[in-house]
Protein backbone atom coordinates (compact mmCIF):
# COMPACT_ATOMS: atom_id res chain seq x y z
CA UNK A 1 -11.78 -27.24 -5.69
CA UNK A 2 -13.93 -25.63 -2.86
CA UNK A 3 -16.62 -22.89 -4.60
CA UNK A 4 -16.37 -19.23 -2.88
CA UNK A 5 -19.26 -18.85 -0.48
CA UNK A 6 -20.26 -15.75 -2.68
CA UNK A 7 -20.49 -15.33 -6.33
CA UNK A 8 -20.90 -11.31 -6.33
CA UNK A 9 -18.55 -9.33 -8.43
CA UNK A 10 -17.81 -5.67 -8.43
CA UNK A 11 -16.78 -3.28 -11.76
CA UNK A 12 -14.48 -1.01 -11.12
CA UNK A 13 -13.56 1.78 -13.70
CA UNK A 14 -10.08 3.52 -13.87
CA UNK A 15 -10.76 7.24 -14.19
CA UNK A 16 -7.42 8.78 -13.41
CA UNK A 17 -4.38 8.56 -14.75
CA UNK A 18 -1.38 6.85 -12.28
CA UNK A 19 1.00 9.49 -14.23
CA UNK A 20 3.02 11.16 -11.27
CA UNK A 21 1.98 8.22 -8.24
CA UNK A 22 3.83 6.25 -6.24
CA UNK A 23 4.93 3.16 -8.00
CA UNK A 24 2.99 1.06 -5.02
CA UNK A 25 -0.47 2.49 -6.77
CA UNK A 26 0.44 1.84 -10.16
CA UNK A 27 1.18 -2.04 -9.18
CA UNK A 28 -2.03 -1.97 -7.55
CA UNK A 29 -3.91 -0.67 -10.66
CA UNK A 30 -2.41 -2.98 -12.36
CA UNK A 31 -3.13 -6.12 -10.05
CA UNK A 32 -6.85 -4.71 -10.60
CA UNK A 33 -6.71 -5.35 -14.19
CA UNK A 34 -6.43 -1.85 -14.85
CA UNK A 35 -3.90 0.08 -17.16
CA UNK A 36 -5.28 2.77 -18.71
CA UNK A 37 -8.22 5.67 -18.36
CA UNK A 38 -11.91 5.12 -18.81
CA UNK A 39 -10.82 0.73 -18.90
CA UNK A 40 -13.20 -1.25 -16.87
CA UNK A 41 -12.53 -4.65 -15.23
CA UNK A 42 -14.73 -7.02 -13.28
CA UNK A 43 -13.73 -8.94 -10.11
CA UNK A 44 -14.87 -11.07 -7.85
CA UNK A 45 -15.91 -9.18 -4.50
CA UNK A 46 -13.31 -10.23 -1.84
CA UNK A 47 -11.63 -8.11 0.94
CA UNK A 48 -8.53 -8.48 -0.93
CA UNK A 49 -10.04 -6.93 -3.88
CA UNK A 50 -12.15 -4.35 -1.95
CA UNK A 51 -8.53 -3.44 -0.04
CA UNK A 52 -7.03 -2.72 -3.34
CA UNK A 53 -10.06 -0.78 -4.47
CA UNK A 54 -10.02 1.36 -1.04
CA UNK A 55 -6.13 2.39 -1.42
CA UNK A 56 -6.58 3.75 -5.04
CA UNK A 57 -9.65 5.21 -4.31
CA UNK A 58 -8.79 8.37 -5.81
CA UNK A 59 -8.21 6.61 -9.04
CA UNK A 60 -11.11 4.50 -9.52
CA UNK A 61 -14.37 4.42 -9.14
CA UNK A 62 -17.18 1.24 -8.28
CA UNK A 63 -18.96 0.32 -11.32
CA UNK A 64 -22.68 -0.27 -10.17
């Protein structure tokens, strides 16, 4: 099994509800590991992840 070039991760932090969103941003929440306010999950630092990350950007916020 091939190693990722990169080992960086990024935190992200859900800080608004997904009460009242399409269901497409809920799902993607949820594919971030995230479910509920204020819960914090660590990923590995892809463009797949960073996608997510950019199209509930109003949600979440990057954990630094």
């Amino acid at each position: 099994m091939a190693k990722a070039k990169t080992d960086k991760t990024v935190t992200v932090e859900q800080i608004y509800s997904p009460a009242r969103r399409p269901a497409e941003q809920r799902a993607t929440l949820i594919g971030l590991g995230l479910n509920k306010r204020h819960k914090r999950s660590t990923l590995q630092d892809t463009p797949a992840v960073r996608g997510m990350i950019a199209k509930v950007q109003h949600l979440v916020r990057v954990v630094e």
